[in-house]
Protein backbone atom coordinates (compact mmCIF):
# COMPACT_ATOMS: atom_id res chain seq x y z
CA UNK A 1 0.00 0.00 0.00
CA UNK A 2 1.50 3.35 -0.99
CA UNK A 3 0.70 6.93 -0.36
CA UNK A 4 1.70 10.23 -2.32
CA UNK A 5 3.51 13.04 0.20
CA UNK A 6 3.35 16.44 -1.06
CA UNK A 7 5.29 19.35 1.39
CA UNK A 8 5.03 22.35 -0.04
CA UNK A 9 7.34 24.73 1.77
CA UNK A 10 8.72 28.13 1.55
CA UNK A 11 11.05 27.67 -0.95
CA UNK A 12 10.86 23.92 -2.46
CA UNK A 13 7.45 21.84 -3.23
CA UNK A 14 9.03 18.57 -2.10
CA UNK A 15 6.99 14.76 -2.87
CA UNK A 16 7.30 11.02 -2.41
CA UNK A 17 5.99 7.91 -3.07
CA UNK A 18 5.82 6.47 0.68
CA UNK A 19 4.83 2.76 1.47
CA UNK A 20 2.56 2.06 5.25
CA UNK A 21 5.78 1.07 6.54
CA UNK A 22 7.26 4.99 6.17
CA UNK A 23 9.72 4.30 3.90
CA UNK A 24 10.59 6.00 1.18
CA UNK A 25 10.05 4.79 -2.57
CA UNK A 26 10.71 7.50 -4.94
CA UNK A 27 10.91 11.40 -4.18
CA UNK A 28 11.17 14.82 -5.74
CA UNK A 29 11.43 18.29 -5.37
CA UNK A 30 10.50 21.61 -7.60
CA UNK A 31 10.52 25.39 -6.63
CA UNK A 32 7.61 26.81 -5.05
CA UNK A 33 5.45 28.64 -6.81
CA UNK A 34 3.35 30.01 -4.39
CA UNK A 35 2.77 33.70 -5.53
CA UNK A 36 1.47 32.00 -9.14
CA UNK A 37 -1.56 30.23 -8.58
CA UNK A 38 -2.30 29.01 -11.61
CA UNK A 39 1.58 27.41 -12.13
CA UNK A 40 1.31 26.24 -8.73
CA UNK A 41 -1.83 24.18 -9.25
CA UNK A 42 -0.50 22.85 -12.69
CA UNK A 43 2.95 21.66 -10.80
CA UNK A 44 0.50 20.04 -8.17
CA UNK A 45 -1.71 18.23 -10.53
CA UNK A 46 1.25 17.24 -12.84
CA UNK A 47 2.74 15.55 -9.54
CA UNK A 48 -0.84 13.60 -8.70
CA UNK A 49 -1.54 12.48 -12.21
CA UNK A 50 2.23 11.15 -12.81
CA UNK A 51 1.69 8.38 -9.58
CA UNK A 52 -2.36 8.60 -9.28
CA UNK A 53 -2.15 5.02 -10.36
CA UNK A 54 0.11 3.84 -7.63
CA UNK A 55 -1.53 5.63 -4.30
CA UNK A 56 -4.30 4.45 -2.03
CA UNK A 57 -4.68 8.42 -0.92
CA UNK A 58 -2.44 12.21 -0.51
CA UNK A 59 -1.24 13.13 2.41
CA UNK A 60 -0.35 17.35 2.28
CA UNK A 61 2.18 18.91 4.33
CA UNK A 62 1.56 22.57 4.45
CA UNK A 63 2.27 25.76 6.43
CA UNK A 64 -0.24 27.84 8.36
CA UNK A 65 -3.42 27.11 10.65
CA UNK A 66 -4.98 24.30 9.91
CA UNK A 67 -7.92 22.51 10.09
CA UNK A 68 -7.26 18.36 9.30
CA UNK A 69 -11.05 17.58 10.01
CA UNK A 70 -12.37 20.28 7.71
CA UNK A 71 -9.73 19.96 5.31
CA UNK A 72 -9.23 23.97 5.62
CA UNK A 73 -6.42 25.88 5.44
CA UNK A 74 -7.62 28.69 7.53
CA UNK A 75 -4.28 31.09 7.43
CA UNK A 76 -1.25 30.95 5.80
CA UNK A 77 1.37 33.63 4.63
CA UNK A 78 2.72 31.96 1.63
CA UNK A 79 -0.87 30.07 -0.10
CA UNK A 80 -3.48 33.28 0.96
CA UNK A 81 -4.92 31.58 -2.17
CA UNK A 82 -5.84 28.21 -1.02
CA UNK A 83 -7.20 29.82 2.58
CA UNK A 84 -10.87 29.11 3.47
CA UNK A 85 -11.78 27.19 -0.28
CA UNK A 86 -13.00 23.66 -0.74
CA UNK A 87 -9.55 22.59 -2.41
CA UNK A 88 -8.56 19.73 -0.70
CA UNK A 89 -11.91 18.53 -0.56
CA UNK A 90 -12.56 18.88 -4.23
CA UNK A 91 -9.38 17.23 -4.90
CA UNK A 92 -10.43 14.15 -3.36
CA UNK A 93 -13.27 14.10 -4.70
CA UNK A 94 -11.70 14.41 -8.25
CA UNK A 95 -9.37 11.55 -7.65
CA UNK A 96 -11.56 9.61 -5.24
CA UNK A 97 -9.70 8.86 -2.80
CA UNK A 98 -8.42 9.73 0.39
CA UNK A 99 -7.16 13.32 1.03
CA UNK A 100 -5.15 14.56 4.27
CA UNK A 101 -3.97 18.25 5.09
CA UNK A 102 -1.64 18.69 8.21
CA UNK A 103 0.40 22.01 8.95
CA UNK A 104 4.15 21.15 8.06
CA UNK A 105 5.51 20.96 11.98
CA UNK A 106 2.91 19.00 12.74
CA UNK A 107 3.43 16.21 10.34
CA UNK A 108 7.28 16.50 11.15
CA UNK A 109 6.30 15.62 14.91
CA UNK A 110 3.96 12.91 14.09
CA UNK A 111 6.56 10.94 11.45
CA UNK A 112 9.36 11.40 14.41
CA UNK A 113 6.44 10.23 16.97
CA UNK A 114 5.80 7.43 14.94
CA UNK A 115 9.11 6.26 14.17
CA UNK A 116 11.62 8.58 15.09
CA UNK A 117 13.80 10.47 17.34
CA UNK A 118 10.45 10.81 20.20
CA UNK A 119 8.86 7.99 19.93
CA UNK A 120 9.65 6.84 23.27
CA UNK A 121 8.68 10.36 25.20
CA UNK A 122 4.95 11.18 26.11
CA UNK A 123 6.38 15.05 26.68
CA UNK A 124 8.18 16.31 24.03
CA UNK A 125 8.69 18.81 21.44
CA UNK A 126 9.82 19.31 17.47
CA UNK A 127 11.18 21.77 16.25
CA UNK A 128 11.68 22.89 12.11
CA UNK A 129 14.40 25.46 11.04
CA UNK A 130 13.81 26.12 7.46
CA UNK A 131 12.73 29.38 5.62
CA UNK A 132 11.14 29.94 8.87
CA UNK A 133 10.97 28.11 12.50
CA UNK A 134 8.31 25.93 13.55
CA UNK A 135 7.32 23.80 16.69
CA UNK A 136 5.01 21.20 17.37
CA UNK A 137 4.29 19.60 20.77
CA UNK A 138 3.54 16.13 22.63
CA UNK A 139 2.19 16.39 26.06
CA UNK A 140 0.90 13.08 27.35
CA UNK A 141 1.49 11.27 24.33
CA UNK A 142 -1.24 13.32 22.60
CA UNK A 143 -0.47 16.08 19.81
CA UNK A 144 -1.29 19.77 21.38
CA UNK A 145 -3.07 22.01 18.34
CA UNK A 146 -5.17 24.28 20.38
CA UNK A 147 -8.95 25.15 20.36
CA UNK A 148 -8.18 27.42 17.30
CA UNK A 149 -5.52 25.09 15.75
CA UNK A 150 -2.87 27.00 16.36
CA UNK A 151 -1.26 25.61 19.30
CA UNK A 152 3.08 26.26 19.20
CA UNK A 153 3.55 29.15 16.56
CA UNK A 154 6.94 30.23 18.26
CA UNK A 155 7.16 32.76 15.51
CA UNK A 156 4.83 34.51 16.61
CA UNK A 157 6.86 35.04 20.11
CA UNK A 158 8.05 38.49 21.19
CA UNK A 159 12.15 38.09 21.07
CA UNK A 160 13.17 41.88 21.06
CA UNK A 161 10.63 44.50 22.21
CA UNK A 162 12.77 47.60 21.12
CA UNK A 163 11.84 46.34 17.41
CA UNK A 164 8.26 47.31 15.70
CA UNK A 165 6.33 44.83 13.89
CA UNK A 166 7.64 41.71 12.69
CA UNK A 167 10.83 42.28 13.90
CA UNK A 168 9.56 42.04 17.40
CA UNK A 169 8.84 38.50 17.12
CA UNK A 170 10.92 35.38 15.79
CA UNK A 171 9.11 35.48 12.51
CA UNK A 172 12.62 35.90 10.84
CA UNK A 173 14.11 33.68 12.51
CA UNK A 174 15.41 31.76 9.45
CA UNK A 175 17.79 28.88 8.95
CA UNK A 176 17.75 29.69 4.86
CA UNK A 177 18.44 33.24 5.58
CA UNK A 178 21.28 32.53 7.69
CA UNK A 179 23.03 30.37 5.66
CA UNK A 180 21.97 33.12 2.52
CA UNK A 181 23.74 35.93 4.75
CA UNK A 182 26.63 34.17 5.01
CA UNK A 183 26.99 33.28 1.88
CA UNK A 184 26.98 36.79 0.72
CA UNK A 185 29.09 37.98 3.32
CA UNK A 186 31.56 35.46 1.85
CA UNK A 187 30.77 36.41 -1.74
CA UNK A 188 29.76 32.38 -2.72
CA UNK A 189 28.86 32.02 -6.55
CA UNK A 190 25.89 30.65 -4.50
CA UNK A 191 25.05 32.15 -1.99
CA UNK A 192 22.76 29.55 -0.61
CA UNK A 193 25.51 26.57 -0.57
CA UNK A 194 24.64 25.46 2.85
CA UNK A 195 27.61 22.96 2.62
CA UNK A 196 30.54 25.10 1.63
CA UNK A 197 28.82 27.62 4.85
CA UNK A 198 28.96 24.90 7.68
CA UNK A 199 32.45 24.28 6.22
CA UNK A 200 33.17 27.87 7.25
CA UNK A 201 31.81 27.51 10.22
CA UNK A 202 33.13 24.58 11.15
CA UNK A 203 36.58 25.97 10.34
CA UNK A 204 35.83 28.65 13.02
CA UNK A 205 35.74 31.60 10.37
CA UNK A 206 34.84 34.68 12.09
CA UNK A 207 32.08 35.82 10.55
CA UNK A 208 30.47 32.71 9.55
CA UNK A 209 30.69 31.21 12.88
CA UNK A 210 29.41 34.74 14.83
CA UNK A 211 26.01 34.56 12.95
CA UNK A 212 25.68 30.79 13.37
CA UNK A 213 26.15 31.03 16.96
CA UNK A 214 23.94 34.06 17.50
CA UNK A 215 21.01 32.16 15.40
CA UNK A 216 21.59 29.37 17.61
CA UNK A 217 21.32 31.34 20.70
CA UNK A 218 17.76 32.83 19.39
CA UNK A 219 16.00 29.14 18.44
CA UNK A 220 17.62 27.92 22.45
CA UNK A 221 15.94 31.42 24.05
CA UNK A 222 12.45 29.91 22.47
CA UNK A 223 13.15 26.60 23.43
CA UNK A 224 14.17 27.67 27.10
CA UNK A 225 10.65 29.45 27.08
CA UNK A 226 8.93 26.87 26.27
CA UNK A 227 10.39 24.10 28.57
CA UNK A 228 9.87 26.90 31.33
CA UNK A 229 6.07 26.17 30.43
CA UNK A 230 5.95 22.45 29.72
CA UNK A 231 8.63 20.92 31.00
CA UNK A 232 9.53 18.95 28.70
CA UNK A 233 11.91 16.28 28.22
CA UNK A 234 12.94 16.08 25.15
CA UNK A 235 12.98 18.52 22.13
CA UNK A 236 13.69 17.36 18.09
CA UNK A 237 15.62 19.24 16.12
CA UNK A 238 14.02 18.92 11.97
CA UNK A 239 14.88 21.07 8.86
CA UNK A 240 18.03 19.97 6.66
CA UNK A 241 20.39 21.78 9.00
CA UNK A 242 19.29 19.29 11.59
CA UNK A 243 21.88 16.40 10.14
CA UNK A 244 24.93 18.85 10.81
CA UNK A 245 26.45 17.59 14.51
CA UNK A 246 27.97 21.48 15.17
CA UNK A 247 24.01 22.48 15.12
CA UNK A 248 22.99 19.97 18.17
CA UNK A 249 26.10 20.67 19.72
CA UNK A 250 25.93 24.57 20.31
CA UNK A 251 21.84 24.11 20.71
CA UNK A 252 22.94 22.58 23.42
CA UNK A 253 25.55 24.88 24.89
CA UNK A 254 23.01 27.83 23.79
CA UNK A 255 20.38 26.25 26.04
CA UNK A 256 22.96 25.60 29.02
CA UNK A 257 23.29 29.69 28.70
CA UNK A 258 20.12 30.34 29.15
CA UNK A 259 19.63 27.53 31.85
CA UNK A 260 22.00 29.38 33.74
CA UNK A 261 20.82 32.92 33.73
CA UNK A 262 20.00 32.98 37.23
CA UNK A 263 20.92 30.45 40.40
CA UNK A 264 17.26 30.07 40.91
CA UNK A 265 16.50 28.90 37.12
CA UNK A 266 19.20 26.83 37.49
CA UNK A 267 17.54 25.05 39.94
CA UNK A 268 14.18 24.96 38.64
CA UNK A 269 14.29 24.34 34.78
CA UNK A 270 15.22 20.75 33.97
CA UNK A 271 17.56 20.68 31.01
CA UNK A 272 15.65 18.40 28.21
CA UNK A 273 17.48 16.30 25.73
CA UNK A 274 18.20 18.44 22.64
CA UNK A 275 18.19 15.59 20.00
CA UNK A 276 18.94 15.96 15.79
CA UNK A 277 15.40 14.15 14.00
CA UNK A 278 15.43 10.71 12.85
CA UNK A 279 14.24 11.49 9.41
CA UNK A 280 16.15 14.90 8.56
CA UNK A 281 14.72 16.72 6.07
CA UNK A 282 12.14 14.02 5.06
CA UNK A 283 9.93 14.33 8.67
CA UNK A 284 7.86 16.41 7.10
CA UNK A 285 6.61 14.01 3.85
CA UNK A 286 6.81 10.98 6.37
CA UNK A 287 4.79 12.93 8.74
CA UNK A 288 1.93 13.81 6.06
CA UNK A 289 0.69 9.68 5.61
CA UNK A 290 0.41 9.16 9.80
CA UNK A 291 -2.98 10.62 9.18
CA UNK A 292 -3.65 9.25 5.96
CA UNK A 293 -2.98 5.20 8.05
CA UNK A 294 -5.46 6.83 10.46
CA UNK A 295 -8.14 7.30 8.06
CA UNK A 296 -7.40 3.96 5.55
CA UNK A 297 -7.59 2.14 9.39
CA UNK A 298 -11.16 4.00 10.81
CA UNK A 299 -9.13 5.40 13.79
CA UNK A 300 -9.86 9.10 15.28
CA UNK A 301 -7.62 11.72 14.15
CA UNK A 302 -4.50 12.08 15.75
């Protein structure tokens, strides 16, 4: 039994052919087109038609508030043109068969829940450094979305209150443009070569390793909020920075900085494990068939 997995992020519109098991057949990726609708929903269908033969349903990865029972995407800053419509529902009506929608951190959570780096906590979060930062949370074993499904938007979060508007909040806090300011700082032919920039960084250059290491410190100060909340005990680290070790590794020493603001958080705030994701940069598209299983097998909604 196989499933289609489409994640349409910021910047790529990533797919794969994905078995019950979670593994991985085939996968893809094209640029997002989300400011053209009409070449969006042509790349989309092109995608569905080439394997429509193969699936038993879609599973969609996508960013904003969502609603998976309604099948509504009810705000999002990068698809405004897909919010409040019948889409998804139409869709599977035109291919007749089973259609999921999930919000992107979400469906990175549930694939490491399932079979990943927290499947063995009840209490624990994800987190998703990509064009932006997401979070999704486990307390009790159950996923957290909120009466208005949108439970752990961290970029929403007030980080610096002497900024106005979205600069006041973690909204920019991006692991794409942090690698795309380095890599202009450094004048790279491509400025988005995240390889060649955690080479730099690794290699302790200056610059390179000053921004790393001050984004790092901004995704722990969110984290350390949040475990002051929750208490937590473990949190996953997703987005395809997540597989570099030097990430983890000053997450963690971030973290301990914050821990250690004060004697008395010191003794209060439990440290949580700060963990890289099982599945990398593939979470998300893994993630998107957990509820897809759910529906094929007549459970409730995760």
């Amino acid at each position: 039994m196989n499933f289609l997995s489409i994640d349409i992020g910021g910047t790529n519109l990533k797919y794969a052919l994905i078995n019950e098991f979670g593994q991985i057949i085939i996968k893809g990726t094209n640029s997002t087109n989300a400011q053209a609708e009409p070449q969006f929903l042509e790349s989309l269908y092109k995608i569905i038609n080439l394997h429509g033969q193969d699936i038993q349903g879609i599973g969609f990865s996508l960013p904003g508030v969502i609603d998976p029972l309604a099948k509504e995407l009810r705000a999002s800053a990068r698809l405004g043109f897909l919010e409040k419509n019948d889409f998804f529902n139409q869709l599977q009506n035109k291919y007749r068969m089973p259609v999921t929608i999930e919000n992107d951190s979400n469906c990175a959570a549930l694939a490491e829940k399932w079979q990943g780096s927290i499947s063995d906590e009840d209490n624990a979060a994800m987190m998703v450094l990509g064009t932006g930062i997401g979070s999704s949370i486990f307390l009790n074993g159950q996923l957290i979305r909120g009466n208005h499904f949108a439970a752990s938007e961290p970029s929403f979060m007030i980080v610096d209150k002497s900024q106005k508007g979205v600069k006041q909040s973690a909204a920019l806090l991006s692991a794409v443009g942090m690698i795309e300011k380095i890599g202009t700082h450094l004048n790279f032919p491509n400025v988005m070569d995240g390889k060649r920039v955690f080479s730099e960084i690794m290699a302790g250059e200056e610059y390179a390793y000053r921004v790393f290491t001050d984004f790092c410190d901004q995704v722990a100060l969110l984290m350390y909020n949040i475990q002051s909340i929750l208490d937590l005990d473990k949190f996953a680290i997703g987005g395809g920075i997540s597989s570099q070790p030097i990430l983890i590794k000053q997450l963690r020493k971030s973290f301990e900085k914050w821990h250690k603001m004060t004697l008395l958080s010191e003794r209060t705030i439990t440290v949580p494990k700060i963990v890289s994701a099982h599945f990398y940069n593939d979470a998300n598209l893994i993630g998107a068939v957990v509820p897809l299983l759910k529906v094929i097998n007549n459970e409730k909604s995760i």
